[in-house]
PDB file of N, CA and C in Angstrom:
ATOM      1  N   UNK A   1       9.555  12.945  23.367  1.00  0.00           N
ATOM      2  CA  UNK A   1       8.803  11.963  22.608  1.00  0.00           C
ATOM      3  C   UNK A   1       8.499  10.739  23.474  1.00  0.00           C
ATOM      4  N   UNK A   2       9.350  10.608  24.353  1.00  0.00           N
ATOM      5  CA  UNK A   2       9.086   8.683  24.997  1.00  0.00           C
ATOM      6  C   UNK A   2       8.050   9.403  26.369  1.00  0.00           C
ATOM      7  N   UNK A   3       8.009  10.547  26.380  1.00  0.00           N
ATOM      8  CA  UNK A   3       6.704  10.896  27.269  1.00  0.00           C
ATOM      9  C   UNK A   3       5.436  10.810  26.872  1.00  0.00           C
ATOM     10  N   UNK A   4       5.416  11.110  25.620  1.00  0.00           N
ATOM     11  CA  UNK A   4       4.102  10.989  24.785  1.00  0.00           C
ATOM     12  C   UNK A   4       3.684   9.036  24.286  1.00  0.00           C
ATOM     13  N   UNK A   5       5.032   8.689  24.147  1.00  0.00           N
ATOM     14  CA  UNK A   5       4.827   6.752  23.843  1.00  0.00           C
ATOM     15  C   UNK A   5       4.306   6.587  25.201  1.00  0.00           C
ATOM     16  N   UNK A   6       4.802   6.860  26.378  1.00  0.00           N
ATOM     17  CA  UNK A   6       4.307   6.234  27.483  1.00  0.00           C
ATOM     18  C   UNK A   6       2.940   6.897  27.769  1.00  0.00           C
ATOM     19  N   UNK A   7       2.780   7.801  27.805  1.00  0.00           N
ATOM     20  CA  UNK A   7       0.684   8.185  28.144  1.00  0.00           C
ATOM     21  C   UNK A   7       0.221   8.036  27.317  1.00  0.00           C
ATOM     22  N   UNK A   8       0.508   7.228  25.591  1.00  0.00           N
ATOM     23  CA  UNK A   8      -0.569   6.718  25.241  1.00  0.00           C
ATOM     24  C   UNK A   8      -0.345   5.097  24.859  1.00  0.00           C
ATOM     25  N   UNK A   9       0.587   4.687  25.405  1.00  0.00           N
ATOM     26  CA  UNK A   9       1.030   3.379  25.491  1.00  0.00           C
ATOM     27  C   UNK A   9       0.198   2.631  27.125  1.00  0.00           C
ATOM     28  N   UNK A  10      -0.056   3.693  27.444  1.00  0.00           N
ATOM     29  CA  UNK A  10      -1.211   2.901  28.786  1.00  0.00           C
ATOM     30  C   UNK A  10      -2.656   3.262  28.084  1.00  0.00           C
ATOM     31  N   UNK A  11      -3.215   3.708  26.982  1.00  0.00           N
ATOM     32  CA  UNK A  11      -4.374   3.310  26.858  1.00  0.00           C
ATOM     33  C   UNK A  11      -4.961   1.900  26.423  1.00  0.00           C
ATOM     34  N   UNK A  12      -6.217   1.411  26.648  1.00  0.00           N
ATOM     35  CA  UNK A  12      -6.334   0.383  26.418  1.00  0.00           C
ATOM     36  C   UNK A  12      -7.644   0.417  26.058  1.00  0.00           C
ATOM     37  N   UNK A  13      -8.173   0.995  24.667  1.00  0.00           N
ATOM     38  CA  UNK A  13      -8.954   1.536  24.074  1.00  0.00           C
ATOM     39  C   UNK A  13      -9.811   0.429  23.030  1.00  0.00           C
ATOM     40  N   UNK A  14     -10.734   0.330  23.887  1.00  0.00           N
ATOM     41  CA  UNK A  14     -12.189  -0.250  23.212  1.00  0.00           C
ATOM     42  C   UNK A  14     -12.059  -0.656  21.807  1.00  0.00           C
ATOM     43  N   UNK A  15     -12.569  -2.289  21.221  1.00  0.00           N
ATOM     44  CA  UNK A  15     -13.117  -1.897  20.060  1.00  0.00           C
ATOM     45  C   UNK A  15     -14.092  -1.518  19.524  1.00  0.00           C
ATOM     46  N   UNK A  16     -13.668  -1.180  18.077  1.00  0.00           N
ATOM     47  CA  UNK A  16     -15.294  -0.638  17.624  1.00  0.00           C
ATOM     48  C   UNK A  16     -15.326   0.961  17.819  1.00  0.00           C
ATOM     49  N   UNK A  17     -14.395   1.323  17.973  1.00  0.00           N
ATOM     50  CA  UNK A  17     -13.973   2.922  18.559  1.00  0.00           C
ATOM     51  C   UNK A  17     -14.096   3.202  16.974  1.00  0.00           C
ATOM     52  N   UNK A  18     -14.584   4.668  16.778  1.00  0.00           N
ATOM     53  CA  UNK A  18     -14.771   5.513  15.445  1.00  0.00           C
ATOM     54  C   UNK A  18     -13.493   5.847  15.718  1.00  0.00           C
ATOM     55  N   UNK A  19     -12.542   6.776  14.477  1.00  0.00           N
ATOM     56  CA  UNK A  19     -11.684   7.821  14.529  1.00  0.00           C
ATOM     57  C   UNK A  19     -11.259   8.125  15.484  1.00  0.00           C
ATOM     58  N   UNK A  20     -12.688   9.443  15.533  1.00  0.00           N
ATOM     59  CA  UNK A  20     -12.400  11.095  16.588  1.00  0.00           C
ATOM     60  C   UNK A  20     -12.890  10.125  17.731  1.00  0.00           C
ATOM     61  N   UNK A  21     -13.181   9.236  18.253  1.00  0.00           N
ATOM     62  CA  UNK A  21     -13.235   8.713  19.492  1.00  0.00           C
ATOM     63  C   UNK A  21     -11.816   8.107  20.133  1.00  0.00           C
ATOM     64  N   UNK A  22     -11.120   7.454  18.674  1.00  0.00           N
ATOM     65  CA  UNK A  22      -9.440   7.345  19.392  1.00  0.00           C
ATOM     66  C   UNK A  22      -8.835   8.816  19.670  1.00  0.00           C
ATOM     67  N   UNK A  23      -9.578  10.054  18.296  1.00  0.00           N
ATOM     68  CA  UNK A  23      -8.299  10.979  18.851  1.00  0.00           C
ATOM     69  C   UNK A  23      -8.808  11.133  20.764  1.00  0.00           C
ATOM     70  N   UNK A  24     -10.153  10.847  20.501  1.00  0.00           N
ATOM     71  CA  UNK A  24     -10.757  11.892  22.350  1.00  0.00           C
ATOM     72  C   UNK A  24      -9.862  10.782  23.088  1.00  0.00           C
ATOM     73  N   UNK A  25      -9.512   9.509  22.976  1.00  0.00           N
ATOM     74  CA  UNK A  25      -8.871   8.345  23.834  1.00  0.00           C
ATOM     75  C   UNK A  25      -7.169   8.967  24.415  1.00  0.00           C
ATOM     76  N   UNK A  26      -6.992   9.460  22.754  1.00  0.00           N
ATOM     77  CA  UNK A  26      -5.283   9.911  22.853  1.00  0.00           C
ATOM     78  C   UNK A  26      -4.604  11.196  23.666  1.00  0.00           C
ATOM     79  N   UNK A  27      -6.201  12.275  23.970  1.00  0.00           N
ATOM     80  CA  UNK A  27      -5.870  13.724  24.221  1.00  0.00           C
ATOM     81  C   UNK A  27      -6.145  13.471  25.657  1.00  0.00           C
ATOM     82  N   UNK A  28      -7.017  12.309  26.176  1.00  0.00           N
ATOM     83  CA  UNK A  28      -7.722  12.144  27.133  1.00  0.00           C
ATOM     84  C   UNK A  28      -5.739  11.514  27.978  1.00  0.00           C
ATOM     85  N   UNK A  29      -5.375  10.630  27.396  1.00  0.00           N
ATOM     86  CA  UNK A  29      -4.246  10.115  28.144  1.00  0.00           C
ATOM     87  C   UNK A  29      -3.129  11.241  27.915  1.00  0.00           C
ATOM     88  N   UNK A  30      -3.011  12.177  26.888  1.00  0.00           N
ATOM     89  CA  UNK A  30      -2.275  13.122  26.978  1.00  0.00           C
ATOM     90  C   UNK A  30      -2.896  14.344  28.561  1.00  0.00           C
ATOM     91  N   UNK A  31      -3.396  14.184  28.357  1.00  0.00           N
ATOM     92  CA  UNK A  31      -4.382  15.255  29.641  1.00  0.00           C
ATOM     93  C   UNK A  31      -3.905  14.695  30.706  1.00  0.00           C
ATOM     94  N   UNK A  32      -3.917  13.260  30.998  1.00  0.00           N
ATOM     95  CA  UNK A  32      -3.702  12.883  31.999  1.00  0.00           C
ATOM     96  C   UNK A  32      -2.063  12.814  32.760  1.00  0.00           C
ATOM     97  N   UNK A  33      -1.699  12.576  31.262  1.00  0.00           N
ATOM     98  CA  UNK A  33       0.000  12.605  31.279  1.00  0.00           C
ATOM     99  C   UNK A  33       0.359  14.410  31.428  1.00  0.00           C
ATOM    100  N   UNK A  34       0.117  14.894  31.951  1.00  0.00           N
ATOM    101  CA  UNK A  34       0.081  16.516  31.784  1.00  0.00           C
ATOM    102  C   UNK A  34       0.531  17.240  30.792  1.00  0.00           C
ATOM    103  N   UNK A  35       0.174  16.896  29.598  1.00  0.00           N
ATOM    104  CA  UNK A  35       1.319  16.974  28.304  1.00  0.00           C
ATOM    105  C   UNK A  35       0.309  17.876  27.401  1.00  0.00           C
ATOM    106  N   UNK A  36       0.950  19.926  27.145  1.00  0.00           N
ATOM    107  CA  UNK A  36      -0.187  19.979  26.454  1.00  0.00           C
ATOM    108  C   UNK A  36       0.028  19.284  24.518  1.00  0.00           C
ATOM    109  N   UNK A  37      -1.640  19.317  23.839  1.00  0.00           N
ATOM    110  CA  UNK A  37      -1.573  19.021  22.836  1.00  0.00           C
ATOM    111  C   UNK A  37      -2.528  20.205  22.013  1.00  0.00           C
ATOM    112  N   UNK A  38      -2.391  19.904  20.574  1.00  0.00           N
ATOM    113  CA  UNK A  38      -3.469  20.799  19.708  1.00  0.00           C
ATOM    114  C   UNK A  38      -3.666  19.729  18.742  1.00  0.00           C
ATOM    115  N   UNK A  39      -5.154  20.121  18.858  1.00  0.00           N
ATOM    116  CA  UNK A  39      -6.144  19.052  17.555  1.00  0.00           C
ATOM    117  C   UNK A  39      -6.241  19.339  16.588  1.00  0.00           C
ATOM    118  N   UNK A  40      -5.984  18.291  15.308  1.00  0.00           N
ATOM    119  CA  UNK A  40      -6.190  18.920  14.200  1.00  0.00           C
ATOM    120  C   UNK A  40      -5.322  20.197  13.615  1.00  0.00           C
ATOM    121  N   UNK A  41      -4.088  20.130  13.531  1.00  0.00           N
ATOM    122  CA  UNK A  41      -3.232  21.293  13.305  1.00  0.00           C
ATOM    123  C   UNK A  41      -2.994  21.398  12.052  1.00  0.00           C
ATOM    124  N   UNK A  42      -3.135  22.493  11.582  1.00  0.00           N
ATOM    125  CA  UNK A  42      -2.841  22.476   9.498  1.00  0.00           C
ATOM    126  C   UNK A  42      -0.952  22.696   9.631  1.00  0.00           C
ATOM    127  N   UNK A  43      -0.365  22.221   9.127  1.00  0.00           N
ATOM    128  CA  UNK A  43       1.094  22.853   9.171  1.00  0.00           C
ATOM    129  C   UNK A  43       1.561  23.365   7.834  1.00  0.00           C
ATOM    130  N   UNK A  44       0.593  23.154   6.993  1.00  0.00           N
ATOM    131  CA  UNK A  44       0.987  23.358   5.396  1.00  0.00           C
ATOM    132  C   UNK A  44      -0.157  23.468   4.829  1.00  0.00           C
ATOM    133  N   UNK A  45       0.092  24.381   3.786  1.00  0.00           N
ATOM    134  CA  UNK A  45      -1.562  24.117   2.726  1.00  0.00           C
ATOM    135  C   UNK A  45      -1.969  22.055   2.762  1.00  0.00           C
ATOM    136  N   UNK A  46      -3.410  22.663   2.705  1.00  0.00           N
ATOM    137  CA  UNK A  46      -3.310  20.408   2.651  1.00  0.00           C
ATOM    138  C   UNK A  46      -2.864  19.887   3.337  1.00  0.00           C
ATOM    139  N   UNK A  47      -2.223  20.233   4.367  1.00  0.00           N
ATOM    140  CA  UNK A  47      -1.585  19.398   5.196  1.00  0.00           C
ATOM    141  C   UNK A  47      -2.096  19.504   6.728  1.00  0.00           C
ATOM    142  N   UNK A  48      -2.847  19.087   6.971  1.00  0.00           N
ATOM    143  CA  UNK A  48      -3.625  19.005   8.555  1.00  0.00           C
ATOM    144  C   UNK A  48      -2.849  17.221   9.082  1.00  0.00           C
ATOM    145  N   UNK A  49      -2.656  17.588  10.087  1.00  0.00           N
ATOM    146  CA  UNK A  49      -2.067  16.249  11.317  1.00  0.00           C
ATOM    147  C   UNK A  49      -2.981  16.133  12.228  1.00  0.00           C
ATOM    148  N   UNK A  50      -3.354  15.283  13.058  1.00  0.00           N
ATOM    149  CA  UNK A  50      -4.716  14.842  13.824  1.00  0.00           C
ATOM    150  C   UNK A  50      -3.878  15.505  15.320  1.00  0.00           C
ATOM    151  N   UNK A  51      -3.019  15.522  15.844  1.00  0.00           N
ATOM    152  CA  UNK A  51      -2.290  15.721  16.599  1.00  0.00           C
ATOM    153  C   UNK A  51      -1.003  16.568  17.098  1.00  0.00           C
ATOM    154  N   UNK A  52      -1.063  17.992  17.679  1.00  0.00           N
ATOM    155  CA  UNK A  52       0.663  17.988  17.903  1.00  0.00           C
ATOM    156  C   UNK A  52       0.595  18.409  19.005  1.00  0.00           C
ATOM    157  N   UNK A  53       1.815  17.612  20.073  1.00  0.00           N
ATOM    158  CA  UNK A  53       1.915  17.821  21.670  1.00  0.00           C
ATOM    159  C   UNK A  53       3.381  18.021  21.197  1.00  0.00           C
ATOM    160  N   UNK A  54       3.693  19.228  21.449  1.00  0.00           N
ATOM    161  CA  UNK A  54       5.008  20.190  21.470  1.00  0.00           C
ATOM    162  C   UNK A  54       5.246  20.149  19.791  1.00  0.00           C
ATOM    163  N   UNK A  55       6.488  19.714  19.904  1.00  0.00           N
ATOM    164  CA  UNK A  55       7.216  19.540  18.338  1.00  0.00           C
ATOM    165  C   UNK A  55       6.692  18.349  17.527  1.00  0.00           C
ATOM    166  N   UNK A  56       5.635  17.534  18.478  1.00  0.00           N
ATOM    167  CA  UNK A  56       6.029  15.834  18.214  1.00  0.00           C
ATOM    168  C   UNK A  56       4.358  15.407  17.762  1.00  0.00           C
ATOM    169  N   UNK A  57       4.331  15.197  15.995  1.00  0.00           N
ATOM    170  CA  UNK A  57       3.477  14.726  15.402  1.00  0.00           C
ATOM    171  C   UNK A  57       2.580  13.690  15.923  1.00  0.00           C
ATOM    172  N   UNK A  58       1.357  13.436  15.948  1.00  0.00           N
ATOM    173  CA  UNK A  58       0.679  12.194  16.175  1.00  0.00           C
ATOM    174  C   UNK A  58      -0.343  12.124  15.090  1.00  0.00           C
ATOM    175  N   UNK A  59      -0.486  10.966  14.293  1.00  0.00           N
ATOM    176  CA  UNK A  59      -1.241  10.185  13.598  1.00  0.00           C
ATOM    177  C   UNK A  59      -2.308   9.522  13.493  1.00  0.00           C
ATOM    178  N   UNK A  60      -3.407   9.438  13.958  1.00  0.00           N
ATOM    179  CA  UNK A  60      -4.243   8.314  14.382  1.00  0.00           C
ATOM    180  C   UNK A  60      -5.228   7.266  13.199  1.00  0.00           C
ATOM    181  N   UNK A  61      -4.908   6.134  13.252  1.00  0.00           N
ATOM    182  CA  UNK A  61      -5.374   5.788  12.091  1.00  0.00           C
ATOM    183  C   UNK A  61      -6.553   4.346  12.978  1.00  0.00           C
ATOM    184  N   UNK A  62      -7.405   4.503  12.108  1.00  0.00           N
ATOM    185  CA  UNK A  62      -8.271   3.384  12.682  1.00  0.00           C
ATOM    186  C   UNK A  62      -8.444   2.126  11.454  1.00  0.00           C
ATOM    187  N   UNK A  63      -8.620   0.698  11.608  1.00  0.00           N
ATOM    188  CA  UNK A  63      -8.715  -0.030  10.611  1.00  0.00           C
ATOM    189  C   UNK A  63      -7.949  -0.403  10.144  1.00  0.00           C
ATOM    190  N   UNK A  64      -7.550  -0.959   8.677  1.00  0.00           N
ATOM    191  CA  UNK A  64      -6.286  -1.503   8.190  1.00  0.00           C
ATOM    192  C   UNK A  64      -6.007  -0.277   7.682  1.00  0.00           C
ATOM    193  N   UNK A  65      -4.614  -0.208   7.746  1.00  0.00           N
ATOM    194  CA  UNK A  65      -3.524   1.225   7.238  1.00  0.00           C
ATOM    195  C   UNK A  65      -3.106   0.936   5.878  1.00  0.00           C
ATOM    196  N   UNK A  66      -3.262   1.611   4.749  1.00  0.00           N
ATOM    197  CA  UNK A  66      -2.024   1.222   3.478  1.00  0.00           C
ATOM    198  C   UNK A  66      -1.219   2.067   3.694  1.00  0.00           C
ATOM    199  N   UNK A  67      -0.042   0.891   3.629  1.00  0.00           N
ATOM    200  CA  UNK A  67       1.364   1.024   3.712  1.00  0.00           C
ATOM    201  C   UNK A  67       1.536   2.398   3.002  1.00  0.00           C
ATOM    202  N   UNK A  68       1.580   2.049   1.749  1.00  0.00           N
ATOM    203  CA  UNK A  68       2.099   3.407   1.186  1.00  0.00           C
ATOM    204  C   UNK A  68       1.563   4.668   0.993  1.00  0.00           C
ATOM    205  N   UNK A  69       0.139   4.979   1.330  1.00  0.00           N
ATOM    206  CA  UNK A  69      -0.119   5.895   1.792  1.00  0.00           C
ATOM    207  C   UNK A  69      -0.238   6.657   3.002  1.00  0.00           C
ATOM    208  N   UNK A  70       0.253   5.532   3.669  1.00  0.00           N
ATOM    209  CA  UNK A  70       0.796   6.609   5.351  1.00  0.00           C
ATOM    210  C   UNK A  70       1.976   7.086   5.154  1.00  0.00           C
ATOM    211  N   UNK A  71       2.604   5.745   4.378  1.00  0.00           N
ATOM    212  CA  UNK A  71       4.466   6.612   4.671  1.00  0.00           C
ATOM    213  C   UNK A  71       4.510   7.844   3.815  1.00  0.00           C
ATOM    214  N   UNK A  72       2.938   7.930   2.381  1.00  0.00           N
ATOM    215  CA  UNK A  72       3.065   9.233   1.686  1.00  0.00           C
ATOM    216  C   UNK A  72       2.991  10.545   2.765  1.00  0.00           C
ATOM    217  N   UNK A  73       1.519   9.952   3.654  1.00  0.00           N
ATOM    218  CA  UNK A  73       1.169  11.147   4.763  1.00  0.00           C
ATOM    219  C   UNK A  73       2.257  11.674   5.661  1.00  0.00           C
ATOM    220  N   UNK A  74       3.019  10.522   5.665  1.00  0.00           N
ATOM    221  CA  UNK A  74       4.293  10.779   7.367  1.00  0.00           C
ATOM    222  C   UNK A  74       5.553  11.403   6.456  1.00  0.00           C
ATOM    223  N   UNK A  75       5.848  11.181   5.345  1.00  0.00           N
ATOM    224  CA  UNK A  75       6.508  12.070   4.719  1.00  0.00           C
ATOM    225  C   UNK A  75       6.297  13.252   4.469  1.00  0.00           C
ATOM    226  N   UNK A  76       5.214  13.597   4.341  1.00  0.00           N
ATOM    227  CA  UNK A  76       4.700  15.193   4.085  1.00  0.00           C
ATOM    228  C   UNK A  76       4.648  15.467   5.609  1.00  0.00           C
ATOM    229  N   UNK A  77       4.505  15.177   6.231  1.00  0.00           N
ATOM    230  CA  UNK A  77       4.313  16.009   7.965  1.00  0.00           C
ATOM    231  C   UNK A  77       6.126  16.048   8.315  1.00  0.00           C
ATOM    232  N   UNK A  78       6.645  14.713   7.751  1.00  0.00           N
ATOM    233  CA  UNK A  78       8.141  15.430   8.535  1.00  0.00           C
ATOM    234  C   UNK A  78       9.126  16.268   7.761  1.00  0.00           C
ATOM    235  N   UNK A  79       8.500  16.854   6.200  1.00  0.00           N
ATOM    236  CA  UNK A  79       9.265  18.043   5.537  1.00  0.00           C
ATOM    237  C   UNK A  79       8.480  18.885   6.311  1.00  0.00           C
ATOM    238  N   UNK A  80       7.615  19.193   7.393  1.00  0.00           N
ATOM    239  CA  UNK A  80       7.164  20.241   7.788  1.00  0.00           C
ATOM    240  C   UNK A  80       8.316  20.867   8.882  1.00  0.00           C
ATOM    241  N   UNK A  81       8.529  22.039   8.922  1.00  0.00           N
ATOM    242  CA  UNK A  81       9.907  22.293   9.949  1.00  0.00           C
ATOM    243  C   UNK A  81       9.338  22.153  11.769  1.00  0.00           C
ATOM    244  N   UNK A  82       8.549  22.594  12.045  1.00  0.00           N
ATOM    245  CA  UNK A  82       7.854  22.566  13.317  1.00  0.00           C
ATOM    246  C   UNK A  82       7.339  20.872  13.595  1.00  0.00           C
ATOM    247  N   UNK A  83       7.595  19.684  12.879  1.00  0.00           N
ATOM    248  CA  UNK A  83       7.619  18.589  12.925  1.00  0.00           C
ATOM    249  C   UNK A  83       8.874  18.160  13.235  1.00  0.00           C
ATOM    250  N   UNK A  84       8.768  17.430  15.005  1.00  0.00           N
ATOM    251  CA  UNK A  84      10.993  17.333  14.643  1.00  0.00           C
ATOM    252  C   UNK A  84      10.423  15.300  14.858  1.00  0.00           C
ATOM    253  N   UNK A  85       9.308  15.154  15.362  1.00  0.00           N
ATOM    254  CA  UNK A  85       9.230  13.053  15.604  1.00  0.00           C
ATOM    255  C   UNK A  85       7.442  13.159  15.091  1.00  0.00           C
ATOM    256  N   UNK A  86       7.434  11.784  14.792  1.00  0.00           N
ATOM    257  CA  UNK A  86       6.030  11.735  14.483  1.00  0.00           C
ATOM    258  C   UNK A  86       5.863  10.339  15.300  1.00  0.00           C
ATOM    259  N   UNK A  87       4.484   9.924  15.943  1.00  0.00           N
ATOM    260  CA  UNK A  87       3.727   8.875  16.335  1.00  0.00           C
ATOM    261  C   UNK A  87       3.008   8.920  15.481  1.00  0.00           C
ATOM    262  N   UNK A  88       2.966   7.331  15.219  1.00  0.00           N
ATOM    263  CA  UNK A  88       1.268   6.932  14.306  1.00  0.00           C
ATOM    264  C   UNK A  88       0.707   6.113  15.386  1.00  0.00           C
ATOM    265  N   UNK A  89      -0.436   6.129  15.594  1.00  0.00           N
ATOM    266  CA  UNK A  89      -0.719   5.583  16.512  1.00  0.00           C
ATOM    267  C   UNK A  89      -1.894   4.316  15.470  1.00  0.00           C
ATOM    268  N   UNK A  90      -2.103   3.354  15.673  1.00  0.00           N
ATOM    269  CA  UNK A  90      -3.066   2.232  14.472  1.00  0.00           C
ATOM    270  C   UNK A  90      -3.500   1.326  15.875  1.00  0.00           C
ATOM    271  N   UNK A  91      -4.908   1.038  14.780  1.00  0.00           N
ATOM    272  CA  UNK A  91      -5.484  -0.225  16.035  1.00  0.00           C
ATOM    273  C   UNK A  91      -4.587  -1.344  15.142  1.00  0.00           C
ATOM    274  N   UNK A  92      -3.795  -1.226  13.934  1.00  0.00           N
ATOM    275  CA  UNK A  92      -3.628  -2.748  13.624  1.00  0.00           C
ATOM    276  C   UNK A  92      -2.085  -2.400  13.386  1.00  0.00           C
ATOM    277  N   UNK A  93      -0.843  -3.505  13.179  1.00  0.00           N
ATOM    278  CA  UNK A  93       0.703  -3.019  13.079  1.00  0.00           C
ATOM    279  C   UNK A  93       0.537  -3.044  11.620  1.00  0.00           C
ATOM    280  N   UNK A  94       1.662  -1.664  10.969  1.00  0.00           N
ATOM    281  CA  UNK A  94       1.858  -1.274   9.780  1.00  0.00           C
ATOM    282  C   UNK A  94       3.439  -1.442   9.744  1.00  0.00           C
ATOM    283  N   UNK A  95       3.859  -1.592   9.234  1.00  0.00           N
ATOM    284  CA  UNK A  95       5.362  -1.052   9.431  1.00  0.00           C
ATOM    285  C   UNK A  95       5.999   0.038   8.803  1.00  0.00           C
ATOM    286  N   UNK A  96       6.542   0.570   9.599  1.00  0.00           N
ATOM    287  CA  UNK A  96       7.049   2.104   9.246  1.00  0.00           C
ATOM    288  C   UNK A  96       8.653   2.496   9.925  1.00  0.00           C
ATOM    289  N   UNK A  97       9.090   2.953   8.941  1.00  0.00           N
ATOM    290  CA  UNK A  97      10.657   3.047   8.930  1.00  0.00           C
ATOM    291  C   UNK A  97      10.939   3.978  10.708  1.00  0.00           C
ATOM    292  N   UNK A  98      11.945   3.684  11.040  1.00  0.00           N
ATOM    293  CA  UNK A  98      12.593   4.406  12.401  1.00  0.00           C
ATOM    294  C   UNK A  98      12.878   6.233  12.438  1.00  0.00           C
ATOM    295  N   UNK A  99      12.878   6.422  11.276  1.00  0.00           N
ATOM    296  CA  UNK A  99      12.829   7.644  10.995  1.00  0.00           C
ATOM    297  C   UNK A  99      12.436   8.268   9.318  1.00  0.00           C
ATOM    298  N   UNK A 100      11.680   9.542   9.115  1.00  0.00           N
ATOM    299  CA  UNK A 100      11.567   9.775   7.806  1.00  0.00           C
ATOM    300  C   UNK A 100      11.943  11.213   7.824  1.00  0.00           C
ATOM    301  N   UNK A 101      13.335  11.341   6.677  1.00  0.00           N
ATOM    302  CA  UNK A 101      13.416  12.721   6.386  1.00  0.00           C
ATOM    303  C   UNK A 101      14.466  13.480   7.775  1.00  0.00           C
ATOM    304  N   UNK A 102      14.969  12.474   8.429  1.00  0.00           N
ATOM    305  CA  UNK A 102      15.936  12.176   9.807  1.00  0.00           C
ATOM    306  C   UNK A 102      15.044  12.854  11.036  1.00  0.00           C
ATOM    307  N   UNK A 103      13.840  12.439  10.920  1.00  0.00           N
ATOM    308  CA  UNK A 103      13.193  12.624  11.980  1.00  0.00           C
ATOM    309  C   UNK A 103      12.422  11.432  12.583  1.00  0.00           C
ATOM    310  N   UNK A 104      12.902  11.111  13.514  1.00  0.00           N
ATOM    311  CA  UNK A 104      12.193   9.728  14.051  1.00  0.00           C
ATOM    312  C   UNK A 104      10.754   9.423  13.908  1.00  0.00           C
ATOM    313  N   UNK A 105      10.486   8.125  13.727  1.00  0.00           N
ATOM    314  CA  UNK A 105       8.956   7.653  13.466  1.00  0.00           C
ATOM    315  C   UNK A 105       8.709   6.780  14.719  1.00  0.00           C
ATOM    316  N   UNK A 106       7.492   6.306  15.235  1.00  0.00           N
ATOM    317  CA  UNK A 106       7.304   5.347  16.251  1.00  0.00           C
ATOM    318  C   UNK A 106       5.992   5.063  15.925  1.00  0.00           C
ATOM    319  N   UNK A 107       5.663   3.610  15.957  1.00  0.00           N
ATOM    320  CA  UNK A 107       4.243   3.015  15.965  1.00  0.00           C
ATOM    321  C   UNK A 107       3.824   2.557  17.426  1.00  0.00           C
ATOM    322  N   UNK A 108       2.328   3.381  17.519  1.00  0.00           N
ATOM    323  CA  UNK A 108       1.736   2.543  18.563  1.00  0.00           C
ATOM    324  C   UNK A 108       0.854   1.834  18.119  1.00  0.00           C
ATOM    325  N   UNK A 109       0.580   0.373  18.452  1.00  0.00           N
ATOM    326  CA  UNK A 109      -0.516  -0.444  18.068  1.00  0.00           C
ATOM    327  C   UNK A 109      -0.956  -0.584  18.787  1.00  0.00           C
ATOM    328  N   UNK A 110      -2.667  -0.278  18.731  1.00  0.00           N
ATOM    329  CA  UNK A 110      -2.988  -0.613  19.918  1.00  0.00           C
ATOM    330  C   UNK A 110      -3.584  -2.047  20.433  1.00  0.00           C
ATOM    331  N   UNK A 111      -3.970  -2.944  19.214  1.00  0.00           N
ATOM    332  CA  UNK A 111      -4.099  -3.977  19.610  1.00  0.00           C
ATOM    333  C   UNK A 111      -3.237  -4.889  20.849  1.00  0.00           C
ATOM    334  N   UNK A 112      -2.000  -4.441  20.098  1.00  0.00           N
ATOM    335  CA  UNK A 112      -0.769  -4.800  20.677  1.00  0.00           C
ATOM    336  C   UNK A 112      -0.700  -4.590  22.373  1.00  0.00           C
ATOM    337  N   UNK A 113      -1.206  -3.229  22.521  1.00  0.00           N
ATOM    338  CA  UNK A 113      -1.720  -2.571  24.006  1.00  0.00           C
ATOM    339  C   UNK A 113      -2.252  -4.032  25.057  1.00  0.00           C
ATOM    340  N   UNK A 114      -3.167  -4.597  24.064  1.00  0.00           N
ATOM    341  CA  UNK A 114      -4.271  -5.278  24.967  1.00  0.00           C
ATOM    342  C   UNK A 114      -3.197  -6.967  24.634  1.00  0.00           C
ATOM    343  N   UNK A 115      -2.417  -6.835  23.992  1.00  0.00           N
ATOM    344  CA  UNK A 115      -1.636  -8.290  24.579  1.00  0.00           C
ATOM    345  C   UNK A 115      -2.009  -8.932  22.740  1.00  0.00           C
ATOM    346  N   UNK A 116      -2.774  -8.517  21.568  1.00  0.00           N
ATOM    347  CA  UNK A 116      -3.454  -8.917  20.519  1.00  0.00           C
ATOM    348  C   UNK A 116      -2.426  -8.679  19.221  1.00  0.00           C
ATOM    349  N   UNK A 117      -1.804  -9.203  18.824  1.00  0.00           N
ATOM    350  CA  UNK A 117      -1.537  -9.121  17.321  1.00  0.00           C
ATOM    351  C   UNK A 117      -2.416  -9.658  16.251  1.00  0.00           C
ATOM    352  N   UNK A 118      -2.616  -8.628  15.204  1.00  0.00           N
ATOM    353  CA  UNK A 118      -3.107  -8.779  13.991  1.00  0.00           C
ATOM    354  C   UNK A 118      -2.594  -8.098  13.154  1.00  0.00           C
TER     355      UNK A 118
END
């Protein structure tokens, strides 16, 4: 997991970025980090994740996040068994518990990336 925080903890990704332009930002620094990934993975009926590089969930959210409907989303991805950590990755900080379901959580912000809190 802290392989995947660090190749996408060096992006430093444009604003004004759509979505699927952060996921191409996130696969692009996973690529680079030699780390493979799969896009868009269903793990459950209804249940598609934008991201999985090995065991380890990724999230990508663009815009303001509600709280309680991510932690609904990040709860349903970590009862998935082939889910063992999840990244959310947000252009803005949400806060989200250290682990859900005893599987670790981690936020990347990316504002945060460029030195910016909001």
């Amino acid at each position: 997991m802290e392989r995947i925080i660090e190749a996408i903890s060096a992006l430093r990704a444009p604003l004004q970025q759509g979505e699927y332009d952060l996921h191409r930002l996130v696969m692009d620094a996973l690529d680079a980090a030699a780390l493979p990934w799969e896009h868009e993975v269903k793990l459950a009926p209804r249940c598609r994740i934008d991201l999985m590089c090995g065991n380890v969930g990724i999230e990508i959210k663009r815009g303001k996040v509600e709280k309680a409907r991510i932690l609904e989303q990040l709860r349903k991805y970590a009862d998935c068994p082939q889910v063992q950590g999840l990244i959310l990755v947000a252009e803005k900080t949400v806060p989200v518990p250290h682990a859900i379901g005893g599987k670790p959580v981690r936020l990347i912000c990316l504002n945060r990336l460029w030195g910016i809190a909001l």
